[in-house]
N, C-alpha and C. Protein backbone atom coordinates (compact mmCIF):
# COMPACT_ATOMS: atom_id res chain seq x y z
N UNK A 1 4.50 7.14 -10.45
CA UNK A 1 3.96 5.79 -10.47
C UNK A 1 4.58 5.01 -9.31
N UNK A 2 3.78 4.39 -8.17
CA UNK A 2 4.12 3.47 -7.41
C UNK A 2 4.84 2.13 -7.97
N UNK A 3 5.93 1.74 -7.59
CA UNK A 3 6.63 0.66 -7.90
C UNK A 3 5.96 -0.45 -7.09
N UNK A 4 6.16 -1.84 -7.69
CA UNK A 4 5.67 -2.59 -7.66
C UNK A 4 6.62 -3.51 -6.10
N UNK A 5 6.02 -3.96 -5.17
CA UNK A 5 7.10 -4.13 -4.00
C UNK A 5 7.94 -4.96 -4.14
N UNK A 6 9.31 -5.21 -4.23
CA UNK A 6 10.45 -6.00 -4.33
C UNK A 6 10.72 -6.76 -2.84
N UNK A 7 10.39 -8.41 -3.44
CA UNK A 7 10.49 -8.99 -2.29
C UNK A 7 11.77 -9.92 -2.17
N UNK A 8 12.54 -10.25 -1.20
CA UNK A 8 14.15 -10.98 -1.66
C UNK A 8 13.46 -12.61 -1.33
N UNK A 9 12.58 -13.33 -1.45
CA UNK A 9 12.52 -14.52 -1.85
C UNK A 9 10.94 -14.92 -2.51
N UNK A 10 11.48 -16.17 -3.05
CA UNK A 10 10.47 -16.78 -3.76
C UNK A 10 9.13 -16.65 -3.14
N UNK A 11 8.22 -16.57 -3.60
CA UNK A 11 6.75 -16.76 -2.88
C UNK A 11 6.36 -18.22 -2.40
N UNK A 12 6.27 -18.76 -1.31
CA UNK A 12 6.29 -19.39 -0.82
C UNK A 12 4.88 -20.56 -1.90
N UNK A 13 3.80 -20.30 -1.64
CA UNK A 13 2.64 -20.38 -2.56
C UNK A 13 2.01 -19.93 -3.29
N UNK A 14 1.44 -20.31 -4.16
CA UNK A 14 0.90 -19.88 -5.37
C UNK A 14 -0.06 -18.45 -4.98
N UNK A 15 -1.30 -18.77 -3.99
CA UNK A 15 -1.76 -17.63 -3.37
C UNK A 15 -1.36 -16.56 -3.25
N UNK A 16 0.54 -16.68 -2.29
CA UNK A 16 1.16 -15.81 -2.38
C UNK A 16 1.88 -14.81 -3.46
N UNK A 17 2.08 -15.38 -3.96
CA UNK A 17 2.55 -15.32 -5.60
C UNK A 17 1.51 -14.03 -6.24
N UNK A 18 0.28 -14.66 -6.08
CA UNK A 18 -0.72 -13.93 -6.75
C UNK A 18 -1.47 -12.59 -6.27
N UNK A 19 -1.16 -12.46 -4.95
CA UNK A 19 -1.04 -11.43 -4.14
C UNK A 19 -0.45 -10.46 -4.41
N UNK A 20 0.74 -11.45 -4.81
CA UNK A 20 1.82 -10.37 -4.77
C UNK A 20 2.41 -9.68 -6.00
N UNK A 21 1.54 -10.47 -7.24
CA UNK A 21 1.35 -9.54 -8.72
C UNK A 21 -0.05 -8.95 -8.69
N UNK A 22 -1.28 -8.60 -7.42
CA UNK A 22 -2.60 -8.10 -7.77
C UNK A 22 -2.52 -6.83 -8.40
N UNK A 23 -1.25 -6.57 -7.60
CA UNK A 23 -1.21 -4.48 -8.12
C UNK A 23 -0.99 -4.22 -9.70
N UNK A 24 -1.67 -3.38 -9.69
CA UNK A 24 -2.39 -2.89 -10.91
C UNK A 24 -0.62 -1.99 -11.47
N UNK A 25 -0.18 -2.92 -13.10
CA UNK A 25 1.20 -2.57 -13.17
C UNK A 25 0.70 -0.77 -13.39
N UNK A 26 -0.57 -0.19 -13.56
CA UNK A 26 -1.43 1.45 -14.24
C UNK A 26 -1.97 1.70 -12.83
N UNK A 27 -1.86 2.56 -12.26
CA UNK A 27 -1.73 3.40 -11.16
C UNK A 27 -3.15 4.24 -11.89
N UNK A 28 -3.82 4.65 -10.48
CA UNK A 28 -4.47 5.99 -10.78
C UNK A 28 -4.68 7.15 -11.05
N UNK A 29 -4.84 7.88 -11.30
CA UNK A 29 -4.49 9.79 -11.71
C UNK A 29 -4.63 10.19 -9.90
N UNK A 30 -5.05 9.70 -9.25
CA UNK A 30 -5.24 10.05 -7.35
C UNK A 30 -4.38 9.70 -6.46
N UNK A 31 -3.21 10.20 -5.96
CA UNK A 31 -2.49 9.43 -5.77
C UNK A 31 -3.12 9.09 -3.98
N UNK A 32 -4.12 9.46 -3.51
CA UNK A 32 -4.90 8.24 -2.44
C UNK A 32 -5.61 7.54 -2.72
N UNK A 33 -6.01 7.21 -3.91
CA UNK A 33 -6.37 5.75 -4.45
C UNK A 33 -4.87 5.20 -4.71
N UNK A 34 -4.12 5.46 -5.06
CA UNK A 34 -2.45 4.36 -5.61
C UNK A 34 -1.92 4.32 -3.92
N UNK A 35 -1.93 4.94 -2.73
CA UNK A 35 -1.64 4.55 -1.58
C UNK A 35 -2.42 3.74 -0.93
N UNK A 36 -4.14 3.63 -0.89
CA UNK A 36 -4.84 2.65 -0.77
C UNK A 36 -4.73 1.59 -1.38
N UNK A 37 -4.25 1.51 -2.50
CA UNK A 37 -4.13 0.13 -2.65
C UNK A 37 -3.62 -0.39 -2.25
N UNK A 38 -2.18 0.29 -2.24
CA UNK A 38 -0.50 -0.08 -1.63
C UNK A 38 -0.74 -0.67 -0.50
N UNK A 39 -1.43 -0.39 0.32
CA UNK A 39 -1.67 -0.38 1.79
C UNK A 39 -2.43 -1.84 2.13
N UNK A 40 -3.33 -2.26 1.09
CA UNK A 40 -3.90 -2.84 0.95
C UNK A 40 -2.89 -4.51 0.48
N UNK A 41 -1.85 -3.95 -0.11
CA UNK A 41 -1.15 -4.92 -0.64
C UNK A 41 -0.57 -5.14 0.35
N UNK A 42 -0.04 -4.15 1.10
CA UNK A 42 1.30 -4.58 2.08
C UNK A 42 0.43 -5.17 3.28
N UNK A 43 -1.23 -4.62 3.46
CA UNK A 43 -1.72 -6.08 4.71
C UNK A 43 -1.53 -7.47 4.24
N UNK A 44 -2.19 -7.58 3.09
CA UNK A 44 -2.19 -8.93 2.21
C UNK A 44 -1.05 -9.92 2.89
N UNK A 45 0.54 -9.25 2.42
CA UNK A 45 1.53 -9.39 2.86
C UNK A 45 2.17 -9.67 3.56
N UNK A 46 1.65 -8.59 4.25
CA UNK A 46 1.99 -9.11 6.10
C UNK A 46 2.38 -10.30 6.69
N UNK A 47 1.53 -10.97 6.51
CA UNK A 47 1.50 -12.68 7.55
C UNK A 47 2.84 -12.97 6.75
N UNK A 48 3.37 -12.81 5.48
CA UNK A 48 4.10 -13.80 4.73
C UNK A 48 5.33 -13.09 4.96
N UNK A 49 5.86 -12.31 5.37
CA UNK A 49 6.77 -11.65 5.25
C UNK A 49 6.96 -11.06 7.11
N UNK A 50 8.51 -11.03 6.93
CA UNK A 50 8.89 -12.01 8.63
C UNK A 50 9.57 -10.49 9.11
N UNK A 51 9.36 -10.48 10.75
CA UNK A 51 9.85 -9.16 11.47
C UNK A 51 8.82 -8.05 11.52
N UNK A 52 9.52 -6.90 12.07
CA UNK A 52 8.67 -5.83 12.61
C UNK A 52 8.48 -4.69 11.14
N UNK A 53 9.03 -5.08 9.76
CA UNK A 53 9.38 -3.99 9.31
C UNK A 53 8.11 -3.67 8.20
N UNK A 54 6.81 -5.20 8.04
CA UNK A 54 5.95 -5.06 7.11
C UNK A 54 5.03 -4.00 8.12
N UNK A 55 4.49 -4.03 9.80
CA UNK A 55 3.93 -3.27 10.28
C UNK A 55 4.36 -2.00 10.69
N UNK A 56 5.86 -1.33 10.49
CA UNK A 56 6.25 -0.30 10.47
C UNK A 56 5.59 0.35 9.39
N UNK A 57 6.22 -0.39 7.93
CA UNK A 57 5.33 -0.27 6.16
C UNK A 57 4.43 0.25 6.56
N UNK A 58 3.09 -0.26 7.02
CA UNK A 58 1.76 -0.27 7.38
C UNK A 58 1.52 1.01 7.94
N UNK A 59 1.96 1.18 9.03
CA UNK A 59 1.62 2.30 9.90
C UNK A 59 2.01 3.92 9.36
N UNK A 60 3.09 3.80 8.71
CA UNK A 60 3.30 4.93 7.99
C UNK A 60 2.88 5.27 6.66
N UNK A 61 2.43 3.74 5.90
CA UNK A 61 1.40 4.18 4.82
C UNK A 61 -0.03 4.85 5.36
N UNK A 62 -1.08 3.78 6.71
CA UNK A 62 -1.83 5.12 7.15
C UNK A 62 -2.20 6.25 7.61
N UNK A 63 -0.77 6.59 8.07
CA UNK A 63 -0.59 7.17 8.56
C UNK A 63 -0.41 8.83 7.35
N UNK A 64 -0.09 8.59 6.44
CA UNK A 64 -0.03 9.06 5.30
C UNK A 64 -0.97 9.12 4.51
N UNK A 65 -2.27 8.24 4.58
CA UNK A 65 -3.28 8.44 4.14
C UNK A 65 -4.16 9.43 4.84
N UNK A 66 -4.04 8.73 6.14
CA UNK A 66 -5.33 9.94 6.72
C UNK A 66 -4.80 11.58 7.31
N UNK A 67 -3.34 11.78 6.70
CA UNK A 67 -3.00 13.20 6.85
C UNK A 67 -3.34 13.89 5.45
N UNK A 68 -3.13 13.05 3.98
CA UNK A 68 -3.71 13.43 2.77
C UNK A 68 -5.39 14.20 3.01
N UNK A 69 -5.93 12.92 3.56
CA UNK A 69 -7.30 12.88 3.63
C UNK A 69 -8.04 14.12 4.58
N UNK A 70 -7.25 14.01 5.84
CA UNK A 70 -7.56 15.24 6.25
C UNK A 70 -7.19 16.94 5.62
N UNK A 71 -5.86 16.85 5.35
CA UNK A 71 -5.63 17.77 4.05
C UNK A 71 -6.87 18.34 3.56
N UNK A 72 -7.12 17.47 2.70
CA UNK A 72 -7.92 17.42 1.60
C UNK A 72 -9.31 18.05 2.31
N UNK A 73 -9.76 17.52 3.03
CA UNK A 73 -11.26 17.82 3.89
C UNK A 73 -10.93 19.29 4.14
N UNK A 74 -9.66 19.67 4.60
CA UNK A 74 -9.74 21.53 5.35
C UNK A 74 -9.87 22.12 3.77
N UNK A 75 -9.49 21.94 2.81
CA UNK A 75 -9.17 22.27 1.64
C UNK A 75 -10.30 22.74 1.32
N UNK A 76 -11.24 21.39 1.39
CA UNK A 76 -12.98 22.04 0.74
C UNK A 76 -13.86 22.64 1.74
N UNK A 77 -13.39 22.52 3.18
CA UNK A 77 -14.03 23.38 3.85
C UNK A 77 -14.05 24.72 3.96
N UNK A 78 -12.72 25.24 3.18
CA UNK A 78 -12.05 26.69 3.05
C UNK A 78 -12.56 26.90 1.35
N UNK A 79 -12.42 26.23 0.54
CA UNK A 79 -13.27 26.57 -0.47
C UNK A 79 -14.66 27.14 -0.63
C-alpha cells in the first residue's frame, strides 16, 4: 500500500489541504494505477512545495511508470 505523502508544514490553503487528502486512503490491486495516481498527486503539489526535490519526485515516478508499462507491453507481445 502506497503511503499517504508526509508534508513538514501546514497547508497553506484550504485547496491545498484538499489536494493533499484526494488520495484514495484504498489503493488498487495494479500497482500502475496506485503510481498514477501518486504521480498525479505529487504534480498537484508541485507549485506548493519549495526546491528542486518535488520535480526530482516527479521524474522518477515517470520514469517508473513508463519502464512498468513498457515491461508489461514485451510481456504480451511474447505471450
Amino acid at each position: 500500500m502506497i503511503q499517504r505523502q508526509v508534508y513538514s508544514g501546514q497547508a497553506r490553503t484550504a485547496e491545498e489541504a484538499n489536494r493533499r487528502n484526494r488520495m484514495d486512503a484504498t489503493t488498487d490491486a495494479d500497482i500502475l494505477a496506485d503510481l498514477k495516481g501518486w504521480l498525479n498527486q505529487l504534480v498537484a503539489d508541485a507549485p506548493h512545495r519549495q526546491g528542486q526535490l518535488p520535480e526530482i519526485e516527479i521524474n522518477y515516478l515517470r520514469r517508473a511508470i513508463e519502464e512498468i508499462e513498457r515491461l508489461r507491453a514485451a510481456e504480451k507481445r511474447q505471450s
